[in-house]
Protein backbone atom coordinates (compact mmCIF):
# COMPACT_ATOMS: atom_id res chain seq x y z
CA UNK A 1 19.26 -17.12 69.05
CA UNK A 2 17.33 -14.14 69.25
CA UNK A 3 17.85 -12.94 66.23
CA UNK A 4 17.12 -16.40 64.07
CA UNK A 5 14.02 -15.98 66.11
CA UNK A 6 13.04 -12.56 65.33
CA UNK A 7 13.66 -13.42 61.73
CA UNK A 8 11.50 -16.48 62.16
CA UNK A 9 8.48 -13.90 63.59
CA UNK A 10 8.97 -11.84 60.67
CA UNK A 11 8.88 -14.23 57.78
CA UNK A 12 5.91 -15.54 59.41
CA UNK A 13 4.24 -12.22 59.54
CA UNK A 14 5.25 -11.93 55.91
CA UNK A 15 3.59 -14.64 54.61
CA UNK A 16 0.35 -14.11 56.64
CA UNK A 17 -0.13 -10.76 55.15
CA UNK A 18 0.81 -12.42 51.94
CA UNK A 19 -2.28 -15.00 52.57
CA UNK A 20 -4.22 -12.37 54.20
CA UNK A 21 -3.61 -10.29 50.84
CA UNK A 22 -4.89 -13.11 48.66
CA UNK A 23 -7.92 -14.08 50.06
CA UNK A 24 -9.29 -10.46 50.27
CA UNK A 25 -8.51 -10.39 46.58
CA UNK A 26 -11.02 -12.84 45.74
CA UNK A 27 -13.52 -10.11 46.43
CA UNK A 28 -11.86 -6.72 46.66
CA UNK A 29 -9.63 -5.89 43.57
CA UNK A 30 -8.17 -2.69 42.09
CA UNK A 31 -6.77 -2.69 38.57
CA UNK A 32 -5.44 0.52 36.96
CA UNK A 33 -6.22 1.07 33.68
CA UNK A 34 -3.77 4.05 31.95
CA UNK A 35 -5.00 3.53 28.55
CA UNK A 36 -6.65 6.23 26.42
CA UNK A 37 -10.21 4.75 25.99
CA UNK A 38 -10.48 3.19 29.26
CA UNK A 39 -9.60 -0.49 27.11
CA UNK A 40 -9.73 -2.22 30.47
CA UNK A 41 -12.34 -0.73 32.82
CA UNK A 42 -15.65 -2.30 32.13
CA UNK A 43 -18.39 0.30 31.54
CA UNK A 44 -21.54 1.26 33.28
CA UNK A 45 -23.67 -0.32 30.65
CA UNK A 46 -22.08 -3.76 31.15
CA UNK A 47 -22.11 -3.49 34.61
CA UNK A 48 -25.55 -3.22 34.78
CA UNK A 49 -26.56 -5.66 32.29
CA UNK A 50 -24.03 -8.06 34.29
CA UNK A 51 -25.17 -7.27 38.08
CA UNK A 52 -28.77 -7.51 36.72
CA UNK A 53 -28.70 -10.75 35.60
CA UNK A 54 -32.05 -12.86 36.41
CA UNK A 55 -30.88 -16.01 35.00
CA UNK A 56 -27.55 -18.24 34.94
CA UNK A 57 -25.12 -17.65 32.46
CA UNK A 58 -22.37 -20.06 30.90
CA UNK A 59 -19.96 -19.09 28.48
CA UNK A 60 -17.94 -21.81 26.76
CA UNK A 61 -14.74 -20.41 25.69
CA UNK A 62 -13.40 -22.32 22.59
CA UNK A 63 -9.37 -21.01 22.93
CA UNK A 64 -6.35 -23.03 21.62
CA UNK A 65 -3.32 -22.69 23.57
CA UNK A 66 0.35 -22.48 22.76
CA UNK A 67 -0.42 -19.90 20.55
CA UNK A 68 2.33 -17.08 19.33
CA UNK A 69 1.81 -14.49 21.82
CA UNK A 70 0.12 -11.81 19.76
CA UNK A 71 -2.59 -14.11 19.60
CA UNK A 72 -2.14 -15.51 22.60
CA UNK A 73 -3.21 -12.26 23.98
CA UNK A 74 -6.18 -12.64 23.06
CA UNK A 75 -6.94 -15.68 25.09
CA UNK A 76 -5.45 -13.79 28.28
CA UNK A 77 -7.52 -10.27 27.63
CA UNK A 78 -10.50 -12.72 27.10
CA UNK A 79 -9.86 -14.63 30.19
CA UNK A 80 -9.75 -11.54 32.60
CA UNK A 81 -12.73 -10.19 31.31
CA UNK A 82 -14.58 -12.57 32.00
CA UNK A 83 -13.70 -13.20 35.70
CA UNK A 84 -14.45 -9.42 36.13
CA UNK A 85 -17.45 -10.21 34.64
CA UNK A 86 -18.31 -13.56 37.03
CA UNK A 87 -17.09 -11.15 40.11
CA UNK A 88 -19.99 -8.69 38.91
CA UNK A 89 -22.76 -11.19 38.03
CA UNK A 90 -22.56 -12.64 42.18
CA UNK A 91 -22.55 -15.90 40.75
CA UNK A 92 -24.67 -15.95 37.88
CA UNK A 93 -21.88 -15.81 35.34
CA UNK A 94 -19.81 -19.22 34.84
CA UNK A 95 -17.03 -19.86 32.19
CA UNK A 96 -15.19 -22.81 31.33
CA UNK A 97 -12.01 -22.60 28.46
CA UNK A 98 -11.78 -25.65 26.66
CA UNK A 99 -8.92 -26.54 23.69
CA UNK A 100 -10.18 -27.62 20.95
CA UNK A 101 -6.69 -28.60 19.24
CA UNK A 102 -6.96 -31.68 22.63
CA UNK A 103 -8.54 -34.16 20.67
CA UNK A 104 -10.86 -34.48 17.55
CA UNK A 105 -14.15 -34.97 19.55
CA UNK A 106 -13.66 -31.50 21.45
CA UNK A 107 -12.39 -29.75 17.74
CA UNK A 108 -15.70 -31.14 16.47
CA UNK A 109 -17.65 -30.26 19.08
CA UNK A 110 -16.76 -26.75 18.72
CA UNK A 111 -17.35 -26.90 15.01
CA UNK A 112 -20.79 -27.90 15.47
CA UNK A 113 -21.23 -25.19 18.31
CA UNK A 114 -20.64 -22.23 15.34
CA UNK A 115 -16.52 -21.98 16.17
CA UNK A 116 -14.67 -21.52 13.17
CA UNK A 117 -11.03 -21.87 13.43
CA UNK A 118 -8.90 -20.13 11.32
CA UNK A 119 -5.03 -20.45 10.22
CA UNK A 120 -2.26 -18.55 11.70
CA UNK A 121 1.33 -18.86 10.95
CA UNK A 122 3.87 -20.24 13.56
CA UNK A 123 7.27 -20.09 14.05
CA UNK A 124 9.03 -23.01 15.36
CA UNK A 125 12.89 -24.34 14.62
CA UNK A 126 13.51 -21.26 12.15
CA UNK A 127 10.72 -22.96 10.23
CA UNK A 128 7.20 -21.31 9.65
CA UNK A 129 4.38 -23.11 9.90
CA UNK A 130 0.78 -23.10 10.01
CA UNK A 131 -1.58 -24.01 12.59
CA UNK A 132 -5.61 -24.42 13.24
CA UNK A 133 -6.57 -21.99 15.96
CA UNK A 134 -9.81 -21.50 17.72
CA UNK A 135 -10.59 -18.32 19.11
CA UNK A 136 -14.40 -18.09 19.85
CA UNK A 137 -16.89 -18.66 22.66
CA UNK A 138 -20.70 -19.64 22.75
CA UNK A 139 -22.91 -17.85 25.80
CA UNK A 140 -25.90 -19.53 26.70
CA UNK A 141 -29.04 -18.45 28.70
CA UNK A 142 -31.52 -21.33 29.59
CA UNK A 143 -31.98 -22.94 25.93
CA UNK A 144 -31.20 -20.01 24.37
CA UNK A 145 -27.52 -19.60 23.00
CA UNK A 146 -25.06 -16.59 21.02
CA UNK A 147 -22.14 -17.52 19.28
CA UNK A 148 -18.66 -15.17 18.76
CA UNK A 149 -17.49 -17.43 16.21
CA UNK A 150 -14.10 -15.64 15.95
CA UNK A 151 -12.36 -13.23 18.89
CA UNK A 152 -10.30 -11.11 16.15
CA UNK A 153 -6.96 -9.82 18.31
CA UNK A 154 -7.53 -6.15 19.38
CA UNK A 155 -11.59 -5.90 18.64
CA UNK A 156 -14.37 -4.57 21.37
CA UNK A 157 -14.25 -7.86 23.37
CA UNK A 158 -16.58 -6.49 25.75
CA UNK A 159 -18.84 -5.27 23.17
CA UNK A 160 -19.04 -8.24 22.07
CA UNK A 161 -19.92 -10.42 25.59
CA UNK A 162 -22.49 -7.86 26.73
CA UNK A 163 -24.21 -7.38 23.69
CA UNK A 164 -24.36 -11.24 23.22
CA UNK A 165 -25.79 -11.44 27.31
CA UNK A 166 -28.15 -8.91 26.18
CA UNK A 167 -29.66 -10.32 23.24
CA UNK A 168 -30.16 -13.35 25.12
CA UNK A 169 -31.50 -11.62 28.47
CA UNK A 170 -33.62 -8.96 26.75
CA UNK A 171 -37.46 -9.62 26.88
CA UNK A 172 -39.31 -7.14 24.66
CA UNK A 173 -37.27 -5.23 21.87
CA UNK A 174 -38.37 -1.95 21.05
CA UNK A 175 -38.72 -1.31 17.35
CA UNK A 176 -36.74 1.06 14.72
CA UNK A 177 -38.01 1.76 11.16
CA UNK A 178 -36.63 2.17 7.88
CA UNK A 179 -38.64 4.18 5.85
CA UNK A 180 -39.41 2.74 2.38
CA UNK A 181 -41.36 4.07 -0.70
CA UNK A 182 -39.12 6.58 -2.28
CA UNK A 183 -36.46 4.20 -3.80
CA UNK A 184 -34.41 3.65 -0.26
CA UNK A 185 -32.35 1.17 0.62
CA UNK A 186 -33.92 -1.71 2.94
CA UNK A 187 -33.21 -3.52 6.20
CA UNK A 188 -31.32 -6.12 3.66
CA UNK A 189 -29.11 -4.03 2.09
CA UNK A 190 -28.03 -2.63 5.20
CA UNK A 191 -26.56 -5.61 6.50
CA UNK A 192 -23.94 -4.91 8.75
CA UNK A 193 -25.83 -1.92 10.80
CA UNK A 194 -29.09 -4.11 10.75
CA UNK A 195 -26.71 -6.47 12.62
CA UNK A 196 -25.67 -4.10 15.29
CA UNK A 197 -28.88 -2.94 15.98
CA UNK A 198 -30.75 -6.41 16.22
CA UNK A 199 -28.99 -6.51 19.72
CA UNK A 200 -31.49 -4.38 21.23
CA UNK A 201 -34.05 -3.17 18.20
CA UNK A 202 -36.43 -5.17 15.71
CA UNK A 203 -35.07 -3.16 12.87
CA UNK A 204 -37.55 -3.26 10.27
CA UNK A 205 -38.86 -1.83 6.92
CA UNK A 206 -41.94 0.97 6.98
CA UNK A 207 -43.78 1.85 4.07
CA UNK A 208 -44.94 5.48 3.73
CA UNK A 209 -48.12 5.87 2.03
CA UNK A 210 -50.90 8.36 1.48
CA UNK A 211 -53.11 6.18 3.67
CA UNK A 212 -51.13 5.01 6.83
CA UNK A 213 -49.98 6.74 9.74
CA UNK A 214 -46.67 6.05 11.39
CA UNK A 215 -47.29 3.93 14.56
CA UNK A 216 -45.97 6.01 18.07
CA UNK A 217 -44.45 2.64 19.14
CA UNK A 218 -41.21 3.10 16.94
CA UNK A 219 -38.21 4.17 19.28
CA UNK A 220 -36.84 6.29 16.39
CA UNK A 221 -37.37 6.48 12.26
CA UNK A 222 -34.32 6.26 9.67
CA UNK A 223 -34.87 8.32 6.81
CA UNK A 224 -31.89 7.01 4.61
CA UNK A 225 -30.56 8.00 0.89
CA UNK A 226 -34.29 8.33 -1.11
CA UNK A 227 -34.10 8.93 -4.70
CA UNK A 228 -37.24 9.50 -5.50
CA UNK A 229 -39.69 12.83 -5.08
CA UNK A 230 -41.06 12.50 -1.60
CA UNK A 231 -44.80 13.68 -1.74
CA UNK A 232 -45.76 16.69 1.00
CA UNK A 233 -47.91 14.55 2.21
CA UNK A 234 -45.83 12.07 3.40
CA UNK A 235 -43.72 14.75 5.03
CA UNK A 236 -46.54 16.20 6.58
CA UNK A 237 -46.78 12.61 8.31
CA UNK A 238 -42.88 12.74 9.17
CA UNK A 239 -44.20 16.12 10.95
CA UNK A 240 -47.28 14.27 12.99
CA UNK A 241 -44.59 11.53 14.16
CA UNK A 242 -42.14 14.17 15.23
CA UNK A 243 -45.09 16.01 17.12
CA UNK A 244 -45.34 12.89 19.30
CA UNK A 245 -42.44 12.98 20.40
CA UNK A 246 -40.77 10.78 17.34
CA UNK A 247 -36.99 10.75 16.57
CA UNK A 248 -35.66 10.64 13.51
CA UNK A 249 -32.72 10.25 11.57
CA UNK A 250 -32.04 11.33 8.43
CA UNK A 251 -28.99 10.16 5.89
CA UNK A 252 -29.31 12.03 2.74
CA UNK A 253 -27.27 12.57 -0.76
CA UNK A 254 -27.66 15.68 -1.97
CA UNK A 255 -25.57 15.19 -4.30
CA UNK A 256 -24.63 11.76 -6.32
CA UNK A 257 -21.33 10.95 -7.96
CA UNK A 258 -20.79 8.43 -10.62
CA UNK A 259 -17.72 6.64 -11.46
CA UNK A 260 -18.31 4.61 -14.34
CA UNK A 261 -18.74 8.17 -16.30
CA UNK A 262 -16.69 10.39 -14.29
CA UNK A 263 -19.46 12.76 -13.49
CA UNK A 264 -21.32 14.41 -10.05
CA UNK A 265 -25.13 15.64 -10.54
CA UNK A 266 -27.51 16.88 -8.51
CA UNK A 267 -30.43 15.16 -6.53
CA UNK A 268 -33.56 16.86 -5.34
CA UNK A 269 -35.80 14.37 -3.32
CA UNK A 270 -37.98 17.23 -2.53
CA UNK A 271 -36.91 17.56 1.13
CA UNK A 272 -35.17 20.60 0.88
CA UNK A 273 -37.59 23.37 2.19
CA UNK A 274 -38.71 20.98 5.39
CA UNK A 275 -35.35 19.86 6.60
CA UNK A 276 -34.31 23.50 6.39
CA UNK A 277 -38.05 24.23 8.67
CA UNK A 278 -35.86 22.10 11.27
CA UNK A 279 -33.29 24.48 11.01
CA UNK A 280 -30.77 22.51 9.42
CA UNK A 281 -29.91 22.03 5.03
CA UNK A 282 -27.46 20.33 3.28
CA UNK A 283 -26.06 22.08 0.30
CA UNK A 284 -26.10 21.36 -3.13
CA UNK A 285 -22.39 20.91 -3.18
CA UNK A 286 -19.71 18.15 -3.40
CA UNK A 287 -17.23 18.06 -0.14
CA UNK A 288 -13.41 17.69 -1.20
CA UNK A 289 -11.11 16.90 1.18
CA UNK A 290 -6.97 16.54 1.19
CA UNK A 291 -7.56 13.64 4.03
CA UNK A 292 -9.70 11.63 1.34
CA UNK A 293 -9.39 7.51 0.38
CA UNK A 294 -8.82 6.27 -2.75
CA UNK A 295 -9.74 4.42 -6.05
CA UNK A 296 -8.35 2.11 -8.67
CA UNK A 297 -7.57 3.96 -11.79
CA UNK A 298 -6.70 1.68 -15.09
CA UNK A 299 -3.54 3.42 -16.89
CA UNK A 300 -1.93 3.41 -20.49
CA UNK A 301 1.55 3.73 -20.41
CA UNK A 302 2.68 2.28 -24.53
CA UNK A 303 1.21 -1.01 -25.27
CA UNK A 304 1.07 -1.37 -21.23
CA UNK A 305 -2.04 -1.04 -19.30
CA UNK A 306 -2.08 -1.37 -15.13
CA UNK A 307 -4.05 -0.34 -12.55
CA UNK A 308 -2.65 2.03 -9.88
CA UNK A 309 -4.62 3.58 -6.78
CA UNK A 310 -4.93 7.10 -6.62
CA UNK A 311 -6.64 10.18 -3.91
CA UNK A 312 -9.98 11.03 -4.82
CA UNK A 313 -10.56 14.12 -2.89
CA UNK A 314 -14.82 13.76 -3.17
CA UNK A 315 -14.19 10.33 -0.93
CA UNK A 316 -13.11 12.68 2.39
CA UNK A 317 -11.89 10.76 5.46
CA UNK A 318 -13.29 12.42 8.67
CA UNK A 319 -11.13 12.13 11.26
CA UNK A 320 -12.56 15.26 13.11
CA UNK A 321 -15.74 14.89 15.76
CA UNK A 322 -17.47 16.19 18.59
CA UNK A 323 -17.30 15.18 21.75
CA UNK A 324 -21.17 13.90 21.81
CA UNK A 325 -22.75 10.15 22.17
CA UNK A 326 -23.03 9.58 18.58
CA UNK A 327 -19.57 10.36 17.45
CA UNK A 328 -18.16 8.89 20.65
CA UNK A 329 -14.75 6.39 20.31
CA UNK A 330 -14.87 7.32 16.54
CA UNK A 331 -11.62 7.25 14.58
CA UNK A 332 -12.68 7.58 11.40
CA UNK A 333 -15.26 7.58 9.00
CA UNK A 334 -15.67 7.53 5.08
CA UNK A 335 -18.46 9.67 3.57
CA UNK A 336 -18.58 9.27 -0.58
CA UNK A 337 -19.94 12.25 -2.29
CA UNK A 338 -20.51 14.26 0.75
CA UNK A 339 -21.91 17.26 0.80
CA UNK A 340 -21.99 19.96 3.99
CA UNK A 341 -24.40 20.76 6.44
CA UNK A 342 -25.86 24.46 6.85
CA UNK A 343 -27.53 25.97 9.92
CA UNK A 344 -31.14 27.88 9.37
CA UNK A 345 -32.58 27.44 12.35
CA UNK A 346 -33.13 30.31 15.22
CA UNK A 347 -32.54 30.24 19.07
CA UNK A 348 -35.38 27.57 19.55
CA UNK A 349 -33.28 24.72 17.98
CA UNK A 350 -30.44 23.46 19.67
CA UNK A 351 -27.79 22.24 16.62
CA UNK A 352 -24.78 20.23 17.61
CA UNK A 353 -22.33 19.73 14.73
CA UNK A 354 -21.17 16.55 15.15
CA UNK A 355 -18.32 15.59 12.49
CA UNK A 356 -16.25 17.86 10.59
CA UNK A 357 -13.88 17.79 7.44
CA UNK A 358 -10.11 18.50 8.09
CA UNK A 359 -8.33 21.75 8.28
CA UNK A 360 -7.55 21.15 4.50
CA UNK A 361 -11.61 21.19 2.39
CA UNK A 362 -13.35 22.67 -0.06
CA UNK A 363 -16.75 22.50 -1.87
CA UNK A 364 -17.22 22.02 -5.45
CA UNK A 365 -21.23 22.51 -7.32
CA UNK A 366 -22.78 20.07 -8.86
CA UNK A 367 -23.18 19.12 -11.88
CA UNK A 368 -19.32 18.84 -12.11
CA UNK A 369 -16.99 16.29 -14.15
CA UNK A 370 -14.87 14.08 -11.87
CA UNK A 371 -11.06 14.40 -13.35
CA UNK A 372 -9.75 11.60 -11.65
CA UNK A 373 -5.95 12.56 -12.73
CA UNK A 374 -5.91 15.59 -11.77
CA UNK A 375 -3.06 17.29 -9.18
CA UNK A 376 -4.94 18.58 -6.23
CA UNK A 377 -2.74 21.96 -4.91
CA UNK A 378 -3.17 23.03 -1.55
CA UNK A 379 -5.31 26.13 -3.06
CA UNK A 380 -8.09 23.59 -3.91
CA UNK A 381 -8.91 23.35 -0.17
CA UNK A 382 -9.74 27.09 1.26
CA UNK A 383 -11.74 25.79 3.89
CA UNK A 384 -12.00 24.05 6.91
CA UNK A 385 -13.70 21.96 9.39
CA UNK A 386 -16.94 21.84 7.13
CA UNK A 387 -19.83 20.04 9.13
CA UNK A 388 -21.03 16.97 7.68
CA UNK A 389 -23.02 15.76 10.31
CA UNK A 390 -24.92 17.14 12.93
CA UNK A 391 -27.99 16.69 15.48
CA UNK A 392 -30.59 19.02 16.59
CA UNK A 393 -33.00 19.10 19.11
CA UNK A 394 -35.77 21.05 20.66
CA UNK A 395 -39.43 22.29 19.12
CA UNK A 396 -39.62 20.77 15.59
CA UNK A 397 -42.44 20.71 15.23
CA UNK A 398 -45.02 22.83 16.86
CA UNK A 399 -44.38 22.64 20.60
CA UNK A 400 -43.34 19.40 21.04
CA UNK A 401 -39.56 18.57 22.11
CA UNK A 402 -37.90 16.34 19.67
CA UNK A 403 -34.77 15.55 18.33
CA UNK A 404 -33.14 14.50 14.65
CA UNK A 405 -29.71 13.27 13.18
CA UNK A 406 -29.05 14.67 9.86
CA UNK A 407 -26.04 13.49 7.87
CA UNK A 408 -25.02 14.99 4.46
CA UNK A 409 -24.37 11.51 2.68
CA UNK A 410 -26.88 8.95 2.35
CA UNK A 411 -24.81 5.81 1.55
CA UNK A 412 -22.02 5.69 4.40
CA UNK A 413 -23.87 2.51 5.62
CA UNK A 414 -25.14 0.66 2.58
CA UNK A 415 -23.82 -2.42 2.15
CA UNK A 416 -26.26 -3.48 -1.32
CA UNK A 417 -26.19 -0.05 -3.40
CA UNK A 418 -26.83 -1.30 -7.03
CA UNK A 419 -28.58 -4.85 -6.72
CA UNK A 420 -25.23 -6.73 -7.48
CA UNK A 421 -23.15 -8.57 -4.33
CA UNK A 422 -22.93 -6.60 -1.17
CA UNK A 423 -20.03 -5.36 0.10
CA UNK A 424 -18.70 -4.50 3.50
CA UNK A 425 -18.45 -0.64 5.22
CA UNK A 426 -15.90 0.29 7.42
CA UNK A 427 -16.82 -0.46 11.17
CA UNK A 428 -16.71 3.61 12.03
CA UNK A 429 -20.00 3.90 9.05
CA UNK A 430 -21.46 1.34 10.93
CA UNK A 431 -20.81 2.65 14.61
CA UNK A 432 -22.04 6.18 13.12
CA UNK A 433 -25.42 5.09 12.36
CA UNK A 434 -26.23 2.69 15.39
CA UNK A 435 -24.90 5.41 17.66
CA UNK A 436 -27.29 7.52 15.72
CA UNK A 437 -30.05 5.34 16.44
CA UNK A 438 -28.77 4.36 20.15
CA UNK A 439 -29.10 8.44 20.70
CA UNK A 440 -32.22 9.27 19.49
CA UNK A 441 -33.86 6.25 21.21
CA UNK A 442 -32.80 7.13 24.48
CA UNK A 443 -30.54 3.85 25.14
CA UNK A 444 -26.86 4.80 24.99
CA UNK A 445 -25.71 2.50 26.97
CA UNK A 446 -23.75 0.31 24.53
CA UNK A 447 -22.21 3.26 22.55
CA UNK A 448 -19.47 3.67 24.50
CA UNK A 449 -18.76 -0.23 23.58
CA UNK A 450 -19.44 -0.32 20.02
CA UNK A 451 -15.98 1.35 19.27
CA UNK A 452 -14.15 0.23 22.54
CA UNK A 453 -11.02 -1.58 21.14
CA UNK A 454 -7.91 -0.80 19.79
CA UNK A 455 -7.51 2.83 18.24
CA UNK A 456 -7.12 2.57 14.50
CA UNK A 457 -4.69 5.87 13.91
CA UNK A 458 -2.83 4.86 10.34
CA UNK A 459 0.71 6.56 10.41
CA UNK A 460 0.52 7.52 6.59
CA UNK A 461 -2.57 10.30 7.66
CA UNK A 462 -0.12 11.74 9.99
CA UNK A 463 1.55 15.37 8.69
CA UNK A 464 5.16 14.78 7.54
CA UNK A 465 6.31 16.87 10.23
CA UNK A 466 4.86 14.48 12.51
CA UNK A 467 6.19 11.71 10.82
CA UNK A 468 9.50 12.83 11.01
CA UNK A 469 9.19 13.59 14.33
CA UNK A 470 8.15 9.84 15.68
CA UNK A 471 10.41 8.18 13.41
CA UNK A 472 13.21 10.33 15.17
CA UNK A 473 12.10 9.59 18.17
CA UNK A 474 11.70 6.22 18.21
CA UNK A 475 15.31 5.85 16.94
CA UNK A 476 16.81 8.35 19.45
CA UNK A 477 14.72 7.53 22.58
CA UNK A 478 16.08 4.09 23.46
CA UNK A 479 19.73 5.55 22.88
CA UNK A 480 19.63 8.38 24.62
CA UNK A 481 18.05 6.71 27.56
CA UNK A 482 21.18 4.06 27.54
CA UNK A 483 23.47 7.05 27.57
CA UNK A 484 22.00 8.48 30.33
CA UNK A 485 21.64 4.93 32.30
CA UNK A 486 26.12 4.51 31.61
CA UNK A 487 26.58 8.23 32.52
CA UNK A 488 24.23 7.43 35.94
CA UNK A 489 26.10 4.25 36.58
CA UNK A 490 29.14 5.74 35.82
CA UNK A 491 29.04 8.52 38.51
CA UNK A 492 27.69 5.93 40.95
CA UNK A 493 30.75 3.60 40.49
CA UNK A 494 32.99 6.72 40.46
CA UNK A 495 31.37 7.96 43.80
CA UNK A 496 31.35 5.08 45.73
CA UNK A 497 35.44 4.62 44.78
CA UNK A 498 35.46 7.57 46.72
CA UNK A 499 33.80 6.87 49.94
CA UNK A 500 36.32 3.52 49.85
CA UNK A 501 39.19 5.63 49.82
CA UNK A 502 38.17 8.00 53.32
CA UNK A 503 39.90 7.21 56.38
CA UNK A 504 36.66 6.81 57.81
CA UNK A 505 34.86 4.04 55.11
CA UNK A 506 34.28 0.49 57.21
């Protein structure tokens, strides 16, 4: 009796820790988070936009369910960020998750809200089909409202809620210019980082002329692929901007390749000598690289003609970066026509080389004549870890403290190069030149967001060596570890035999 009793007392206890457990949950939590890039620990920027919050908050979440659970993921990863962020905001965060695959009313509902669905294949009776899924959410603040029309599995979700809270919460934007006059690209054709920086910036286009001055009230100045002359007296007004303290970034091509007639030129926009007064020049050189992308060659083989893809060294891959706020969560970034990045500066400059070409470069003049067939040895590529990229700080310009971005390829983040349709940059151009911005502006706080998802590392960049290795490993591992669990259980089973069979076993 006493012991049906004592076991009563304990289950008891037991389940009042249990409930105990549970309802200090609701405000204390600890969740660890093992992954590389801190996926799942919310960052300091979101925390204070979230904690901060001076006005309700409702996010609709437009999720279907019973979806295959790759996607389904998504819905879950979505779901506990957002109750992390409700736990933050003290109440001024609410969510509701609504299907619209319920009923046609709810599906059009979330149509008209800016929720596209999209089609994703399903398995079901050894029969594939497809299916209309919905996997966006709309935030509003007051009357205001953001939509994330699409939640695509593995992106920066929480890029993507704060910067939506912030564009709705933020008051007064600073503003960022794009210098114009000298045949640059504009805010338009630079769709995709104009975009990105609209969270927090009025991006806009400013017009250098003999007559105006630059107004102190931009955060920063973008100085990005001119083609023509720039006059020394629009410099010298570059020079009266830095010497108040302005920030500026610079993207420029040095050199320009062209395609169409296989050849690589030179281009002087007559900012040679005052970039190098900085302490920083870009050479009049083409960067090759072994770690390069691709293009689309047309071939004649007999009466045959086809089109096969093929390494173009002068399109280098970087892969290679510092560890600094602009080149943070960065996995890789394509520069066309590249050229390198030289320090000239003294002691009074502080340089910071920020992304380098791999352990396998070279440089080649211009002019030069692009032979798109030709076999690239390993003694094309002497050199290594060129720099490409690279920000400087300290007196520019007289004794004033400033700081610059210089990049040795204009057109990384140009979506509208020749007038015809625009096309889309890879998200690492993009990240490169907000980051850029985000830096030199003083407001970093949503850098360490911008590239906060899952790590794009393609296998085929890996060394053969390396290759080899994983693939044996991945074979070999699950094997060997089912060996070793038989040979363990084995010797268990065998040992305890043993014990049986002493006099003294009961």
């Amino acid at each position: 009796m006493k012991t049906r009793k004592s076991y009563y007392s304990s289950l008891l206890l037991i389940i009042g820790i249990l409930v105990l457990i549970n309802i200090l949950s609701t405000d204390f939590f600890v969740r660890l988070d093992l992954t590389e890039n801190k996926r799942y620990t919310l960052s300091k920027a979101t925390e204070d936009i979230v904690e901060n919050l001076t006005e309700p908050v409702t996010v609709k979440a437009y999720f279907s369910e019973n979806l295959p659970p790759n996607v389904a993921q998504t819905r879950q990863d979505f779901k506990d960020l957002l109750v992390e962020y409700a736990s933050l905001s003290d109440g001024n965060l609410v969510y509701e998750f609504i299907n619209p695959n319920e009923d046609p009313q709810t599906e059009q509902e979330a149509g008209q809200a800016g929720i596209s669905p999209v089609m994703i294949n399903v398995r079901e009776k050894d029969q594939v089909k497809q299916q209309k899924a919905f996997l966006g959410a709309v935030i509003e603040i007051g009357t205001q409202k953001d939509v994330i029309p699409f939640m695509q599995p593995g992106e920066a979700m929480e890029y993507a809620l704060t910067t939506s809270i912030k564009k709705l919460s933020v008051v007064d934007k600073p503003s960022v210019g794009l210098i114009q006059g000298h045949g640059e690209p504009s805010v338009m054709d630079m769709q995709q980082a104009a975009q990105a920086l609209s969270v927090l910036y009025n991006f806009e286009n400013v017009t250098l002329t003999d007559s105006t001055q630059i107004p102190t009230s931009y955060k920063a100045l973008a100085l990005v692929a001119p083609k023509d002359t720039i006059p020394p007296a629009h410099l010298a007004k570059l020079d009266a901007y830095l010497a108040k303290g302005g920030k500026l970034l610079v993207a420029l091509n040095r050199v320009e390749g062209n395609l169409q007639n296989a050849t690589g030129s030179s281009l002087n926009v007559g900012i040679d000598n005052w970039l190098a007064s900085k302490g920083v020049s870009v050479e009049n050189k083409f960067l090759t690289d072994a770690n390069c992308a691709a293009v689309t060659v047309r071939q004649q083989q007999g009466n045959f003609s086809f089109q096969s893809r093929v390494q173009f060294p002068f399109l280098p891959i970087l892969t290679n970066f510092a560890d600094h706020p602009v080149t943070k969560g960065l996995e890789q970034v394509i520069l066309p026509f590249a050229s390198p990045l030289v320090f000239s500066g003294d002691t009074a400059v502080n340089y910071m080389p920020l992304a380098y070409s791999s352990g396998q470069s070279g440089t080649v003049t211009a002019p030069t004549y692009f032979n798109v067939q030709q076999k690239w040895e390993e003694s094309d590529f002497p050199l290594a870890a060129q720099t490409v990229a690279a920000a400087i700080e300290g007196n520019l310009v007289s004794n004033t403290f400033s700081k610059m971005v210089v990049i040795g390829d204009g057109d990384f983040a140009i979506n509208n190069k020749g007038g015809g349709q625009p096309q889309p940059v890879q998200e690492d151009n993009v990240s490169l030149f907000v980051n850029g911005i985000d830096w030199l502006s003083d407001d970093t706080g949503l850098i360490d967001l911008r590239t906060k998802g899952v790590s794009s590392r393609p296998i085929d960049q890996l060394e053969d060596g390396m290759k080899a290795t994983l693939k044996w490993v991945n074979f070999g591992a699950p094997i060997v570890l089912a060996i070793l669990y038989g040979l363990f259980r084995s010797q268990r089973r065998r040992l305890q035999r043993i014990k049986r069979m002493e006099v003294s076993y009961e």
